[in-house]
Protein backbone atom coordinates (compact mmCIF):
# COMPACT_ATOMS: atom_id res chain seq x y z
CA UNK A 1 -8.20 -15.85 -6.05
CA UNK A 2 -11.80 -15.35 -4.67
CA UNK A 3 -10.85 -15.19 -1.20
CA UNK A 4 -8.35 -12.66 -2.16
CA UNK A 5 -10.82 -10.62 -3.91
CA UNK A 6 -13.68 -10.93 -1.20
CA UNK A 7 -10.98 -10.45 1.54
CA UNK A 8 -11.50 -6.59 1.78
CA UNK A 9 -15.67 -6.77 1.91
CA UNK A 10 -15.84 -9.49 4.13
CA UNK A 11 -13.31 -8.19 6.70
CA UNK A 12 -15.01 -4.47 6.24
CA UNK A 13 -14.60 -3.35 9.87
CA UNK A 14 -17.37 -1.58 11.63
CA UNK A 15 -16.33 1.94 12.15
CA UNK A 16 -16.24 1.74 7.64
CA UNK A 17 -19.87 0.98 8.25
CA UNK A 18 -20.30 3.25 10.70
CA UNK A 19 -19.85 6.06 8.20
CA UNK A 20 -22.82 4.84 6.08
CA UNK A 21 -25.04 3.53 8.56
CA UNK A 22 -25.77 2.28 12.35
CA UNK A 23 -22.83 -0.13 13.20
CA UNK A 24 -23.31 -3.84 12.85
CA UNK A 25 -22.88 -5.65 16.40
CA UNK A 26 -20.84 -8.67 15.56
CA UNK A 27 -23.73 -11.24 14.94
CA UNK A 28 -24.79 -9.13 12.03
CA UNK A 29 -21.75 -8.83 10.57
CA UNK A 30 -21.12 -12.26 10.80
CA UNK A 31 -24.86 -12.45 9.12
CA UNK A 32 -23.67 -10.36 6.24
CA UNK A 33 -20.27 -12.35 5.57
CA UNK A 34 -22.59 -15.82 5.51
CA UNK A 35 -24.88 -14.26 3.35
CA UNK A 36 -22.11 -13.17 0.92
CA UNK A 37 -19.96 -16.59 0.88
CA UNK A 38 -23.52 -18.24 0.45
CA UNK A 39 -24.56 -16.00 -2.86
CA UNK A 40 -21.20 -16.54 -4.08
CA UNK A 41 -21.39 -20.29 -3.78
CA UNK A 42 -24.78 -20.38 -5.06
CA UNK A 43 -23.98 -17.89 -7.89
CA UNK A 44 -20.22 -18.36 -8.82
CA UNK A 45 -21.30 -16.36 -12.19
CA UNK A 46 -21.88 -13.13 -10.19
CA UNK A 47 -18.18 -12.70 -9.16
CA UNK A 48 -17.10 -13.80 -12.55
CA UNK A 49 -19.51 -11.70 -14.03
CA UNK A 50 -17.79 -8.73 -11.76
CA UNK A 51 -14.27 -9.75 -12.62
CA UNK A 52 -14.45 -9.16 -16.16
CA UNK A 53 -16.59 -5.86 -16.25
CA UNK A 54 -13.91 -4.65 -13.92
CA UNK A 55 -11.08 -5.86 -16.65
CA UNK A 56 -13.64 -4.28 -19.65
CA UNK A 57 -13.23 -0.98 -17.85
CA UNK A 58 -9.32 -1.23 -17.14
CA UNK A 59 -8.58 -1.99 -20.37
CA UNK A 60 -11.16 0.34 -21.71
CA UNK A 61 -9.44 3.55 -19.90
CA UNK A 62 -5.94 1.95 -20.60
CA UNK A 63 -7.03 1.87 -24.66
CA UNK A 64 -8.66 5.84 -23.93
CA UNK A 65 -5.15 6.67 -22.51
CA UNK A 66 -3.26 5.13 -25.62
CA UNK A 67 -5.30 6.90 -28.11
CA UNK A 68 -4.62 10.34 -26.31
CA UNK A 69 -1.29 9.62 -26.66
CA UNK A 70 -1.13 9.10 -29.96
CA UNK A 71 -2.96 12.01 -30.46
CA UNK A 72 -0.49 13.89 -28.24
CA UNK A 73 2.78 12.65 -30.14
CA UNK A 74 1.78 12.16 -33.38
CA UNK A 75 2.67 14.97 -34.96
CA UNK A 76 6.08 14.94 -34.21
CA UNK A 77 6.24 11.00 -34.89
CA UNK A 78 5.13 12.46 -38.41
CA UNK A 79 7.08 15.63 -38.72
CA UNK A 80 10.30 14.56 -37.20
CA UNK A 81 12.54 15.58 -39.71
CA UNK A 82 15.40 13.67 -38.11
CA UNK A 83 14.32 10.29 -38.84
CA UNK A 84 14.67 8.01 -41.68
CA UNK A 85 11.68 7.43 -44.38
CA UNK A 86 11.01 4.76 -46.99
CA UNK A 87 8.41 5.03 -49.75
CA UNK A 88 6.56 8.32 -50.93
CA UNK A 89 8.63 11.03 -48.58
CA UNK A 90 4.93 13.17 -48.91
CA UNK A 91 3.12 10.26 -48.89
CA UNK A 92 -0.51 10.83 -47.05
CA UNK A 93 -0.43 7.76 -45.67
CA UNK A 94 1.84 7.19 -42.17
CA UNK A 95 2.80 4.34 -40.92
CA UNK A 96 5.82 4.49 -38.46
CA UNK A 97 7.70 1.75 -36.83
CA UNK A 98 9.59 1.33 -33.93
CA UNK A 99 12.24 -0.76 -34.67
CA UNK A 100 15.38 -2.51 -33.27
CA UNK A 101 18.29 -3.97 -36.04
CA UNK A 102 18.72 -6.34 -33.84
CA UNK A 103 15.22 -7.46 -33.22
CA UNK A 104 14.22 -10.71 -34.94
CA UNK A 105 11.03 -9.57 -35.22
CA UNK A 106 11.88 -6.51 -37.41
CA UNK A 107 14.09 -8.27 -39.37
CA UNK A 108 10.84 -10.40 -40.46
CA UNK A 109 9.31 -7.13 -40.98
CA UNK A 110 11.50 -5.75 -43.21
CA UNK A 111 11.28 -7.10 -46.52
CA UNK A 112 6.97 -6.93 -45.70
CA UNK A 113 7.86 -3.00 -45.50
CA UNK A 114 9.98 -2.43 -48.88
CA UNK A 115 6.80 -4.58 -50.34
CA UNK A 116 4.27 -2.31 -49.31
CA UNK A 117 6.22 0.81 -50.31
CA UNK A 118 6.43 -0.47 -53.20
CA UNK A 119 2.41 -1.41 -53.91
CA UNK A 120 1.27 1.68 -51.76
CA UNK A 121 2.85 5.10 -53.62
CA UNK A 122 0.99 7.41 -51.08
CA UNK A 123 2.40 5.38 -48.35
CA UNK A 124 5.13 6.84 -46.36
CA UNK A 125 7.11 4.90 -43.68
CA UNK A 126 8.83 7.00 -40.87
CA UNK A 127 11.54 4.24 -39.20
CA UNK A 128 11.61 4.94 -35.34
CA UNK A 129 15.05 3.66 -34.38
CA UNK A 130 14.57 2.74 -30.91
CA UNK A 131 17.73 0.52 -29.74
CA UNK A 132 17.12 -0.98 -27.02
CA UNK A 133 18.93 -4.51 -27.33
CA UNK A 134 22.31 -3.66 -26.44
CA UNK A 135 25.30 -1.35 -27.41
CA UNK A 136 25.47 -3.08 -31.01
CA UNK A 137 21.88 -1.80 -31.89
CA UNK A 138 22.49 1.59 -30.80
CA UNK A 139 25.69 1.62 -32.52
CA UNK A 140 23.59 0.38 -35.72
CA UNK A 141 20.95 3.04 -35.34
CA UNK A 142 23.65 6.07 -34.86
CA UNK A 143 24.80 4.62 -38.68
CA UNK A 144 21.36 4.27 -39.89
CA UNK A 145 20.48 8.13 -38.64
CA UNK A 146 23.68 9.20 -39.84
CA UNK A 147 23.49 7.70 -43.10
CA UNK A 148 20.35 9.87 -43.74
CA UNK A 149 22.59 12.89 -43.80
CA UNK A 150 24.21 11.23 -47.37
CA UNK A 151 20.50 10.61 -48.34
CA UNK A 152 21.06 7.22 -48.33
CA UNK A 153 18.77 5.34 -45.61
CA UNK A 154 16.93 3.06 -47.22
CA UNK A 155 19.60 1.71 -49.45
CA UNK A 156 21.44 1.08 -45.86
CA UNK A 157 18.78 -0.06 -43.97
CA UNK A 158 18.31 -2.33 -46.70
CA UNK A 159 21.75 -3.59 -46.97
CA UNK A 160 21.88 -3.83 -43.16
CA UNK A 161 18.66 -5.65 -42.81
CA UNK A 162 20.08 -8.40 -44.58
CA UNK A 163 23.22 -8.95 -42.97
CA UNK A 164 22.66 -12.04 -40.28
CA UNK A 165 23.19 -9.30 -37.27
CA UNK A 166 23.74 -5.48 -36.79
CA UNK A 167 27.25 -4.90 -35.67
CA UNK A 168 30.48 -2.61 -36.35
CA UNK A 169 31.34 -5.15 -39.09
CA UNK A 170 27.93 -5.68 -40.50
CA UNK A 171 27.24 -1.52 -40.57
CA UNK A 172 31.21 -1.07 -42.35
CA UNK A 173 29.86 -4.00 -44.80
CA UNK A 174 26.02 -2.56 -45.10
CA UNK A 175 27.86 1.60 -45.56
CA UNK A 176 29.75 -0.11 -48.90
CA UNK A 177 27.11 -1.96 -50.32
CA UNK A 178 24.67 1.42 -50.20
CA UNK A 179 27.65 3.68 -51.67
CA UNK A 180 28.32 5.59 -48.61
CA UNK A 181 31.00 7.21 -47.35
CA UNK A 182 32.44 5.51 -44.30
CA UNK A 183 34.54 8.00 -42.67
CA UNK A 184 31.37 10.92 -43.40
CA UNK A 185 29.00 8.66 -41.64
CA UNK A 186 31.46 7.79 -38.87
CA UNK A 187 31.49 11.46 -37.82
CA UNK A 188 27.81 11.79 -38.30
CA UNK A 189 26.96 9.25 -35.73
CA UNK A 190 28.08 11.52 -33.00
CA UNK A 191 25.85 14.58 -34.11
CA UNK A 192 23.46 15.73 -31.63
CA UNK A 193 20.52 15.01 -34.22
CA UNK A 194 21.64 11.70 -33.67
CA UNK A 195 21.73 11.94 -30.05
CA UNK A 196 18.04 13.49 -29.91
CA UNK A 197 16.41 10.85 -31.84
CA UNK A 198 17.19 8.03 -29.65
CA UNK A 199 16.86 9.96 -27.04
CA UNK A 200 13.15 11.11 -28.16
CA UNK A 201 12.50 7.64 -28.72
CA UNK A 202 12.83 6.13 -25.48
CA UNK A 203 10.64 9.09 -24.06
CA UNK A 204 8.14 8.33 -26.84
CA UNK A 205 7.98 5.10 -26.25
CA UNK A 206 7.19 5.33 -22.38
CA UNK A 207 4.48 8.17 -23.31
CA UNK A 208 2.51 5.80 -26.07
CA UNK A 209 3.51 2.59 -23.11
CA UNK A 210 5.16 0.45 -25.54
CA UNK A 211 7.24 -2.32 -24.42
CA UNK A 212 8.98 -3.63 -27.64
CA UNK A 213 10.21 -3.82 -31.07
CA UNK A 214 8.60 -3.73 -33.46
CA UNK A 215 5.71 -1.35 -32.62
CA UNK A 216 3.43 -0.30 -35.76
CA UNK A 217 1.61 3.33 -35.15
CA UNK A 218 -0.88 4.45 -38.33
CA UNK A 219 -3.42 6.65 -37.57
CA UNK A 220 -4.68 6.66 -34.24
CA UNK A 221 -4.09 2.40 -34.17
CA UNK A 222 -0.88 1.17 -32.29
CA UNK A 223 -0.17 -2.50 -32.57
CA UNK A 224 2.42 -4.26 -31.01
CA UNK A 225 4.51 -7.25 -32.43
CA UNK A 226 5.24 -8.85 -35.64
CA UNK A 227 2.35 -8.22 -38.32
CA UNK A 228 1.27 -10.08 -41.68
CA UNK A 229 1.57 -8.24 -44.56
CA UNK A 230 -2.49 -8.71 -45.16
CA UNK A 231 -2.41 -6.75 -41.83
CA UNK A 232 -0.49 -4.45 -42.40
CA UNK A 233 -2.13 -3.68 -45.48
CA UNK A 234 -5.38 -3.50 -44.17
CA UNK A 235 -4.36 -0.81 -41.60
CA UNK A 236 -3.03 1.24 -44.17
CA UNK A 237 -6.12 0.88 -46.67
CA UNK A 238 -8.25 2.25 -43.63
CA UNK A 239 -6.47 5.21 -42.93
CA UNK A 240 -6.21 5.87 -46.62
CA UNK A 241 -9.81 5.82 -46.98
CA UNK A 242 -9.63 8.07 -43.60
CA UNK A 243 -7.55 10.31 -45.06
């Protein structure tokens, strides 16, 4: 690794010097490469030292370049009207999800998120379908969208969040136990609403650099992964006393 790194400066050829100062005849070069393996041996701390200011400042300008996306997207994250909401539908408070029905992860989440809407009435959840495990979650998120046009999401993403997977059985099973009907949300799940929020999704999702499911965005603050409910609630107390 520190041969690697030092390669390039130790190997700088002369004309590269040239442009700065009088070239280096090949004893002084070989001076100045002795007198940098010798610091470096003598001071190991210096190159670790320069190793993680350099990784400070990448992930400093990758965290700048999240936030402006966030700030870039954010508004249509929150004003998507094509998307399905749990909790206060004017809530204040946004806290939108990227999720997968066939993520394990989300599945964990789930209950976590009826809980909070529950204990947070200016709290509104916008659900991000984002499919990206296979045909049987997109086939689960075309239901899910479509089942918004009967105003019935979050009695079927309940139901469906509790089945043991999301698939064309699960979603028939999930559409009865929220009331639906079948053949209505069937024909939704080809409307180009439908086909616009995925579709938005996956460009969303490379614009904000997020790699998986679930993906929690309140605020400005987007954090990856599975989250405790203490978390969670803690994010959205901030932005409440934010807002």
């Amino acid at each position: 690794m520190l041969a690697v790194f030092l390669w390039p400066l130790i190997s700088l050829p002369t004309t590269s010097l040239a442009q700065q100062s009088t070239p280096l005849d090949q004893v002084g070069q070989e001076g100045i490469k002795a007198l940098i393996l010798q610091t470096i041996r003598e001071n190991p701390e210096v190159l670790v030292d320069t190793l993680l200011a350099f990784q400070e400042e990448a992930q400093a300008q990758a965290q700048a370049e999240q936030r402006a996306a966030t700030q870039r997207v954010g508004d249509l994250l929150r004003a998507d009207p094509n998307t399905g909401v749990m909790g206060n539908p004017e809530g204040e408070i946004v806290l939108v999800e990227f999720f997968d029905y066939n993520c394990p992860y989300c599945r964990r989440a789930a209950p976590v998120l009826f809980e909070l809407s529950e204990e947070n009435p200016d709290l509104r959840i916008i659900m991000r379908e984002w499919p990206i495990i296979g045909p049987d979650s997109e086939l689960a998120a075309r239901a899910s969208l479509a089942a918004t046009q009967q105003d019935k999401f979050e009695a079927f993403h309940e139901a469906l969040m509790a089945q043991p997977r999301a698939n064309a059985v699960m979603i028939r099973r999930a559409a009865e136990q929220a009331g639906l009907d079948y053949d209505q949300l069937q024909a939704d799940m080809g409307a180009p609403e439908v086909d616009a929020h995925i579709a938005t999704s996956h460009d969303l999702a490379r614009q904000l650099g997020i790699s998986g499911t679930p993906t929690f965005l309140i605020g400005e603050t987007l954090v990856p992964g599975l989250l405790e409910k203490a978390d969670l609630q803690a994010l959205i107390a901030e932005a409440g006393d934010v807002n």
